[in-house]
Every structure is written in structure tokens, then in C-alpha cells.
N, C-alpha and C. Protein backbone atom coordinates (compact mmCIF):
# COMPACT_ATOMS: atom_id res chain seq x y z
N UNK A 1 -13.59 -3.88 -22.60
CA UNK A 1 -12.39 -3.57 -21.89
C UNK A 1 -11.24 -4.35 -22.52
N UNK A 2 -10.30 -3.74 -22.31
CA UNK A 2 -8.70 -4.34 -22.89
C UNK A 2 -7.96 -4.43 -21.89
N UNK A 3 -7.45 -5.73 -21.55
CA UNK A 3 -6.27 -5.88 -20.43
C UNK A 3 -4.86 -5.97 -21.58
N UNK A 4 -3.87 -5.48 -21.11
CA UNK A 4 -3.03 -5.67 -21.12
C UNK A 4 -2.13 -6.12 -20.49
N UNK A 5 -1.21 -7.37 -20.42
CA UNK A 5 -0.62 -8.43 -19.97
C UNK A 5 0.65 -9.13 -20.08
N UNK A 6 0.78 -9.87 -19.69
CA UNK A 6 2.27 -10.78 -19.55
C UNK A 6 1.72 -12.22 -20.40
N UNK A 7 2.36 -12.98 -20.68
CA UNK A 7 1.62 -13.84 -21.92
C UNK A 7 1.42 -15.21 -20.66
N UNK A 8 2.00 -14.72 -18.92
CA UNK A 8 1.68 -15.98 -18.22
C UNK A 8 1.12 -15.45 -16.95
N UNK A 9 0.40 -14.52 -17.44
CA UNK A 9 -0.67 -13.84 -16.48
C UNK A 9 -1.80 -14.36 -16.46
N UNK A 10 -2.11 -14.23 -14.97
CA UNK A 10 -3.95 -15.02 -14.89
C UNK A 10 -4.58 -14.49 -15.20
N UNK A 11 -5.98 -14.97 -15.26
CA UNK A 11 -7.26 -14.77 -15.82
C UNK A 11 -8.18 -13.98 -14.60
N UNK A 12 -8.12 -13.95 -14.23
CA UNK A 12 -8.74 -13.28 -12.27
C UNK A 12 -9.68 -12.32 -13.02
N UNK A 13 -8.37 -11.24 -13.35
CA UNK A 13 -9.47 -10.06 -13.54
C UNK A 13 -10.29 -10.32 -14.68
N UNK A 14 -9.89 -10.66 -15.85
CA UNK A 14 -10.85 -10.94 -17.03
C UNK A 14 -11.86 -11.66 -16.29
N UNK A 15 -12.08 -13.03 -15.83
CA UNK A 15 -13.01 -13.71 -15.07
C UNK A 15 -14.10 -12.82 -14.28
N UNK A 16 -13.20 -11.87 -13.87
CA UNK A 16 -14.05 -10.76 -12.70
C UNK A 16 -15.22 -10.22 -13.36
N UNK A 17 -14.83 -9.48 -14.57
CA UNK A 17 -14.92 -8.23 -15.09
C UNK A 17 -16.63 -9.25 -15.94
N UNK A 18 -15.64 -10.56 -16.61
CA UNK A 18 -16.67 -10.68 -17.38
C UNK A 18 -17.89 -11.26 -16.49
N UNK A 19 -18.35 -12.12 -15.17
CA UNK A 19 -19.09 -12.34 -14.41
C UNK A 19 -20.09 -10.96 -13.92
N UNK A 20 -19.01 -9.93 -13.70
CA UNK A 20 -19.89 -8.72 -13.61
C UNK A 20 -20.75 -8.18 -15.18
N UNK A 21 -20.74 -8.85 -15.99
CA UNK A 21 -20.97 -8.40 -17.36
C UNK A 21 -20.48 -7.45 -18.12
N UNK A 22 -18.73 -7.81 -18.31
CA UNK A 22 -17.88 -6.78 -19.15
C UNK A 22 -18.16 -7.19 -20.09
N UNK A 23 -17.59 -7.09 -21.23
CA UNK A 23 -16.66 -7.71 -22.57
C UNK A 23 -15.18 -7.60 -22.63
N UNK A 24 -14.53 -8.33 -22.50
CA UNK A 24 -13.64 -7.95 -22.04
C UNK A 24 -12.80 -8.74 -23.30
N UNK A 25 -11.50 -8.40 -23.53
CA UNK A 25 -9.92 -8.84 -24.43
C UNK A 25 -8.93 -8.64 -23.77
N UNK A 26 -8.28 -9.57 -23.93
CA UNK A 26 -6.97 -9.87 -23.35
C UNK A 26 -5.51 -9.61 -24.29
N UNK A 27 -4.52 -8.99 -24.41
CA UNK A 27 -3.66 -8.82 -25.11
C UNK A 27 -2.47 -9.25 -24.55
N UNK A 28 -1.46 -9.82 -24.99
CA UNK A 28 0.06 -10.60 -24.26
C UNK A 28 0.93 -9.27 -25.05
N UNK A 29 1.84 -8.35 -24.21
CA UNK A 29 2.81 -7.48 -24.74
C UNK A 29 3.90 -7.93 -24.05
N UNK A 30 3.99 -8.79 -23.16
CA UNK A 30 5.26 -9.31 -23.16
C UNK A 30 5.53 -10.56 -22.67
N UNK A 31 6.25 -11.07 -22.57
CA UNK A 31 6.94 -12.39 -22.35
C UNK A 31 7.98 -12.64 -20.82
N UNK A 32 7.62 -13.60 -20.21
CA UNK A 32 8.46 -13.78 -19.28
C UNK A 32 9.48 -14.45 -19.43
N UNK A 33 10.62 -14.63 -19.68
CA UNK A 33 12.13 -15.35 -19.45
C UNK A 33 12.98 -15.10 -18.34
N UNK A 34 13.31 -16.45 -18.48
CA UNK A 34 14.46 -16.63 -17.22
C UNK A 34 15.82 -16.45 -17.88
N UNK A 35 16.66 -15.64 -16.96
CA UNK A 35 18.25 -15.40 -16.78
C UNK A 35 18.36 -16.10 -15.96
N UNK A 36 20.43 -16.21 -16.50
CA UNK A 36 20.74 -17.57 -16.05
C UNK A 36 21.51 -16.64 -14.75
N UNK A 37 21.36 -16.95 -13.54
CA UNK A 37 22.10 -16.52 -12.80
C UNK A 37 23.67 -17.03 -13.13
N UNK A 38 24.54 -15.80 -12.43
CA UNK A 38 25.93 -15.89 -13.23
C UNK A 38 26.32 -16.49 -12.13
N UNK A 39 27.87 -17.27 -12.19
CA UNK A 39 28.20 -17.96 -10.85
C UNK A 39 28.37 -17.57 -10.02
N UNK A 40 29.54 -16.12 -10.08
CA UNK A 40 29.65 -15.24 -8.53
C UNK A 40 28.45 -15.24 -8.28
N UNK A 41 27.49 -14.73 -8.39
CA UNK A 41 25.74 -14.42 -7.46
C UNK A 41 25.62 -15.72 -7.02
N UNK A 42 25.52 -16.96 -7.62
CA UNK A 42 25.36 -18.41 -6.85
C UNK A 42 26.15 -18.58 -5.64
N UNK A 43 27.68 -18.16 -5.95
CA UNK A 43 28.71 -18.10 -5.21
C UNK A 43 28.46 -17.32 -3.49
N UNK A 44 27.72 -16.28 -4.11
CA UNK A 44 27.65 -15.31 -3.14
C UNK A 44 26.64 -15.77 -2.58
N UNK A 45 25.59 -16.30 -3.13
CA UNK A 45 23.87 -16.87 -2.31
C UNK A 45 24.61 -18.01 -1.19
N UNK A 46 25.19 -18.99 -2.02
CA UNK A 46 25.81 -20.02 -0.82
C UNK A 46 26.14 -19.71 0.32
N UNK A 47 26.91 -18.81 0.22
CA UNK A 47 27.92 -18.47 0.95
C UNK A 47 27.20 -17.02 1.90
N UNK A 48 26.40 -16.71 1.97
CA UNK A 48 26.20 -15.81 2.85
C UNK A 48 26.00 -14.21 2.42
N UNK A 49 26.60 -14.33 1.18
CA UNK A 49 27.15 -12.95 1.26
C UNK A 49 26.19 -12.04 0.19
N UNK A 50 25.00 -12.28 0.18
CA UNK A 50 23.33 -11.20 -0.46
C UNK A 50 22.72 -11.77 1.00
N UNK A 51 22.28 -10.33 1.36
CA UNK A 51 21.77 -9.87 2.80
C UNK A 51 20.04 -10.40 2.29
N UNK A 52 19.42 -9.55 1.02
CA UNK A 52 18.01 -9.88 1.18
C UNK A 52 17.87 -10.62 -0.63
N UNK A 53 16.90 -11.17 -0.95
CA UNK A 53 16.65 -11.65 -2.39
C UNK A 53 14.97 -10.79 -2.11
N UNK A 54 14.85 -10.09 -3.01
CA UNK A 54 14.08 -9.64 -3.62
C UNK A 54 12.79 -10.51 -4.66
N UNK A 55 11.58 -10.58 -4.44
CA UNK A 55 10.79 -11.70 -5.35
C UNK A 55 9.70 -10.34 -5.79
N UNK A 56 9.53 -10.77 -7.03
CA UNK A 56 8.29 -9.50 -7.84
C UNK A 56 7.02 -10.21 -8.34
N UNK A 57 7.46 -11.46 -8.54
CA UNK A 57 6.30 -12.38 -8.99
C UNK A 57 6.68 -13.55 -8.56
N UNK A 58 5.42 -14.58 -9.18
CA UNK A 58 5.58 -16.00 -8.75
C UNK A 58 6.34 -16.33 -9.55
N UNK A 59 6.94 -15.98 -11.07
CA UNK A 59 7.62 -16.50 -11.91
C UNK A 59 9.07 -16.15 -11.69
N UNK A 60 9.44 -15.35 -10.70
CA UNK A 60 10.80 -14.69 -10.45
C UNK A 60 10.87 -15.68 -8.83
N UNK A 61 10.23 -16.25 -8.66
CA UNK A 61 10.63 -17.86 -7.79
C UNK A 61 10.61 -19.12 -8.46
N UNK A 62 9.83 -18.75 -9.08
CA UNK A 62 10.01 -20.43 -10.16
C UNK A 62 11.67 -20.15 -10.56
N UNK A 63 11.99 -18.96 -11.21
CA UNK A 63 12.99 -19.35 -11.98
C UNK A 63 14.54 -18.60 -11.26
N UNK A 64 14.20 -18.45 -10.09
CA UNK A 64 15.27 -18.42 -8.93
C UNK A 64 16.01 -19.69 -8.80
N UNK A 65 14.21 -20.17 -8.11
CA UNK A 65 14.49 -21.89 -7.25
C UNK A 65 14.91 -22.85 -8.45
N UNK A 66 14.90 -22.81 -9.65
CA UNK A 66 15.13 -23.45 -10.69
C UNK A 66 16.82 -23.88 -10.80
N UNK A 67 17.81 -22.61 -10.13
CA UNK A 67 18.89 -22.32 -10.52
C UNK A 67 19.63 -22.52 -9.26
N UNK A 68 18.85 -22.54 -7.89
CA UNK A 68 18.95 -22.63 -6.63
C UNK A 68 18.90 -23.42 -5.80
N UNK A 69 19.70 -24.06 -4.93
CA UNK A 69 18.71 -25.27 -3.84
C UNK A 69 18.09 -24.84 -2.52
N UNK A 70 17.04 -24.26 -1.96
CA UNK A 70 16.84 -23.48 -1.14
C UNK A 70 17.40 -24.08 0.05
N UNK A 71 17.15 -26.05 0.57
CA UNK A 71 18.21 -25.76 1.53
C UNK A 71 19.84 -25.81 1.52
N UNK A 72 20.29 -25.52 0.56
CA UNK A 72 21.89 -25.24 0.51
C UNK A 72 21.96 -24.10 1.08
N UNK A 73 21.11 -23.18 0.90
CA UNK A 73 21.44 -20.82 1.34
C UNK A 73 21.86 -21.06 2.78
N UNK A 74 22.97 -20.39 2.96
CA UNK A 74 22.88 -20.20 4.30
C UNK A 74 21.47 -19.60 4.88
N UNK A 75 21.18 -19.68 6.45
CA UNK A 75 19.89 -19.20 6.70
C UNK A 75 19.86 -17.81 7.05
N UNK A 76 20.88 -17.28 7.11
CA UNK A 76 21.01 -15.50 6.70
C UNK A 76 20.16 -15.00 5.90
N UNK A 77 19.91 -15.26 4.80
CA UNK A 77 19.67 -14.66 3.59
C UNK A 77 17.67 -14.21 3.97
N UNK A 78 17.59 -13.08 3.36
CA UNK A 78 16.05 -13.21 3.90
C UNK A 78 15.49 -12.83 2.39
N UNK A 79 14.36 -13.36 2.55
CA UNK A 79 13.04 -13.27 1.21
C UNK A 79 12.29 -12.26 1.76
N UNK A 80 12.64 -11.59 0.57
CA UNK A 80 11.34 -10.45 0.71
C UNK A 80 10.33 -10.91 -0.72
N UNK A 81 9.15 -10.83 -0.59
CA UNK A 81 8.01 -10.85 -1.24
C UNK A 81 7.34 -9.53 -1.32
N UNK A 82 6.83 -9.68 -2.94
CA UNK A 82 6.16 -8.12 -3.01
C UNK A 82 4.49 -8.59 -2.51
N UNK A 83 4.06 -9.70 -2.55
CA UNK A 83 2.72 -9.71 -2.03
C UNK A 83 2.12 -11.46 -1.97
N UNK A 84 1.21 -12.19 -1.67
CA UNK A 84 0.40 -13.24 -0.64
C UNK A 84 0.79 -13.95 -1.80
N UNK A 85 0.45 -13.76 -2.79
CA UNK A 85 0.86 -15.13 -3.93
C UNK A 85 2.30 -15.22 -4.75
N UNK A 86 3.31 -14.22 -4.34
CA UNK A 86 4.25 -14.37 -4.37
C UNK A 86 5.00 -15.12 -3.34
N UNK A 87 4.47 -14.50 -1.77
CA UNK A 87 4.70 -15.38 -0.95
C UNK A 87 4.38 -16.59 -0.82
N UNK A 88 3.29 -17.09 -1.33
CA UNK A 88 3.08 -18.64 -1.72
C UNK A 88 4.14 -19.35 -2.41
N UNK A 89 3.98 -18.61 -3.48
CA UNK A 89 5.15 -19.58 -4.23
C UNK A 89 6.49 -20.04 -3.94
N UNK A 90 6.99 -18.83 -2.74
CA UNK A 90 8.03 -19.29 -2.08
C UNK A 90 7.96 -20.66 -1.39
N UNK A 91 6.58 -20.48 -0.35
CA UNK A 91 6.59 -21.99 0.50
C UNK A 91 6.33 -22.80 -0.45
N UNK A 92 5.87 -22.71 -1.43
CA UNK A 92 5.79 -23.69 -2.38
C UNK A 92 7.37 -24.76 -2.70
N UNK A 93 8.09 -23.53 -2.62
CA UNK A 93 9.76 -24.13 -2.77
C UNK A 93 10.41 -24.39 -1.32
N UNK A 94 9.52 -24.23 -0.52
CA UNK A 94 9.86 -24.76 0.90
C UNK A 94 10.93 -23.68 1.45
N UNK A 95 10.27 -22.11 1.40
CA UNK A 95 11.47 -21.27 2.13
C UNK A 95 10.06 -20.20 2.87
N UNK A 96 10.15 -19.48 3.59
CA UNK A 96 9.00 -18.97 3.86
C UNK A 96 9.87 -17.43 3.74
N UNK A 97 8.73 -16.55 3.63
CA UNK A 97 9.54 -15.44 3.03
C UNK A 97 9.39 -14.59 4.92
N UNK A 98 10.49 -13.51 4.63
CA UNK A 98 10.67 -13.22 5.84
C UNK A 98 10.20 -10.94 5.75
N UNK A 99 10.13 -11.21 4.43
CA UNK A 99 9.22 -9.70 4.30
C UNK A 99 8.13 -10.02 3.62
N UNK A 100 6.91 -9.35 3.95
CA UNK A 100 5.96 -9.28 2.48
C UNK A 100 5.56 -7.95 2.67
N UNK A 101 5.56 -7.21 1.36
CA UNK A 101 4.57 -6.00 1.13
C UNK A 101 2.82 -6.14 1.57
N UNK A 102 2.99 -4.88 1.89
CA UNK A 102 1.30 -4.57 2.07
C UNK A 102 0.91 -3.75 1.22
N UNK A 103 1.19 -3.26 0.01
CA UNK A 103 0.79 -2.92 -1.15
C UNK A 103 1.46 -3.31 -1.96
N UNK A 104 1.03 -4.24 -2.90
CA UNK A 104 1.84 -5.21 -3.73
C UNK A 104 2.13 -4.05 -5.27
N UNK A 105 3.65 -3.57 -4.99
CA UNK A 105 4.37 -2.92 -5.69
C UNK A 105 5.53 -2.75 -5.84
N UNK A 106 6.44 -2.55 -6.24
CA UNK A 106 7.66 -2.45 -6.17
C UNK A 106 8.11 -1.41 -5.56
N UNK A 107 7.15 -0.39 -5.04
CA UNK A 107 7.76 0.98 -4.00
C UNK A 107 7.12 -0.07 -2.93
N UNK A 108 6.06 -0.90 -2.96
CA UNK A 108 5.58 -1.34 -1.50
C UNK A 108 6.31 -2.52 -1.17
N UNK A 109 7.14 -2.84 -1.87
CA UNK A 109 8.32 -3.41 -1.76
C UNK A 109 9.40 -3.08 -0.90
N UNK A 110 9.85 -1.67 -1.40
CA UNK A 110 10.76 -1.18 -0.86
C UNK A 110 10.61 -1.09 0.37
N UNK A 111 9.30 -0.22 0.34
CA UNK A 111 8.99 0.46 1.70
C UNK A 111 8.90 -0.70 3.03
N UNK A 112 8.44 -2.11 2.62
CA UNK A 112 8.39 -2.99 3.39
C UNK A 112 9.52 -3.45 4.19
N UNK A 113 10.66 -3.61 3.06
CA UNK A 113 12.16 -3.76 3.17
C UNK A 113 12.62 -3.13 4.39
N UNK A 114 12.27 -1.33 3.85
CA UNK A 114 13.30 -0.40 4.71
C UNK A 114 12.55 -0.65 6.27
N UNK A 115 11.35 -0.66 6.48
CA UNK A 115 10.23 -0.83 7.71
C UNK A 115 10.66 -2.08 8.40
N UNK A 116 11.23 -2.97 7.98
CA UNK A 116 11.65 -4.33 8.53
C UNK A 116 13.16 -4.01 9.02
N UNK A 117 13.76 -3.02 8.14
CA UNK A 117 15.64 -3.03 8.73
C UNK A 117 15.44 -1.88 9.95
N UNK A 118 13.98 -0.64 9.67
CA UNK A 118 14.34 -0.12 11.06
C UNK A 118 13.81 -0.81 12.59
N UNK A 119 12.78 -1.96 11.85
CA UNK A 119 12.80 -2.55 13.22
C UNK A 119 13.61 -3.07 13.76
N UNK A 120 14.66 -3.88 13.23
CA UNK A 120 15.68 -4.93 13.46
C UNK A 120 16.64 -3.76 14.05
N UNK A 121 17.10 -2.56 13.50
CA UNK A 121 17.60 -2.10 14.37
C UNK A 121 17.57 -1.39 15.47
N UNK A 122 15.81 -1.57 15.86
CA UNK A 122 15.36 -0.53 17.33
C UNK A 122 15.60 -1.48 18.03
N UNK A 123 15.86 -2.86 17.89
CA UNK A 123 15.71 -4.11 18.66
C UNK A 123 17.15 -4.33 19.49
């Protein structure tokens, strides 16, 4: 088997695959880097004014909170998480996330999002 990967992706499934008796290879096709958040967006996180922050991985909180002080945000601001170890990594930075997906995807993302704003507004 051939995984294809992020060059700071875990080992889980390879581990899996090979315990069950795969053969398994691992290939890195891409690279994770951090952008520098620009100042208006800092400007705007302080200050209130981004309704939700969006997280896709654990490395898109590392290199949020890197640029961020989580308790400076006003407490408006809500974390959405696409899934359990993304949401970790948040409390890891001491913010607890206030969405998580139940199918860890970027549509189960969404869908989590929109399912959380129609509750807030049946309320």
C-alpha cells in the first residue's frame, strides 16, 4: 500500500495497516507552512469583529496560536473544529472550541457550522 501525505502527518494508519500485516510506503507530497496573519485580521480578532475562526488541523492551531494570544480575543469569537484532535489542540492552547464536526471534513465542517447558527437562532 501507498499513503500519500503531508510531510507532518502521523503514522496511525501506516502503524494500522502494517500490525494488520500490510506493506505499506509512505510518500510526503506536501508541506505544511505557516502564513503570517496580516494586521487588519489581528486587528479584527482583538477586537471582536470575525464571528467564527475556522480550524482544519492541529497545525492550523499551532500556527494561529503562534501569531495570537488566546486570552487577549474578545470572548465572542467562536472555534469551530473540524474534528477530536483538532479540538485537542485547541485546549491545548487553552481555548475550548465551541463547534466540532461529526464527520471530520471540510463539508462536515460546514455543515456543523450552519447546524450550530440554526440552533442559536431557534433559541
Amino acid at each position: 500500500m501507498l499513503i500519500v501525505r503531508s510531510s507532518i502527518g502521523r503514522d496511525t494508519l501506516a502503524e494500522g495497516l502494517r500490525n494488520a500485516g500490510a506493506q505499506v510506503d509512505q510518500a510526503s507530497f506536501y508541506a505544511t507552512e505557516q502564513a503570517e496573519l496580516r494586521s487588519i485580521v489581528k486587528e479584527q480578532l482583538y477586537n471582536g469583529g470575525i464571528d467564527i475562526v475556522t480550524f482544519t488541523s492541529s497545525s492550523t492551531v499551532d500556527g494561529f496560536f503562534s501569531q495570537i494570544s488566546a486570552p487577549e480575543l474578545e470572548c465572542k469569537t467562536i472555534y469551530a473544529s473540524i474534528g477530536p484532535q483538532t479540538s485537542d489542540a485547541l485546549r491545548r492552547c487553552g481555548v475550548s472550541p465551541h463547534i466540532e464536526a461529526d464527520v471530520y471534513t471540510t463539508a462536515g465542517l460546514a455543515g456543523a457550522i450552519l447546524e450550530a447558527r440554526r440552533e442559536l437562532k431557534e433559541l
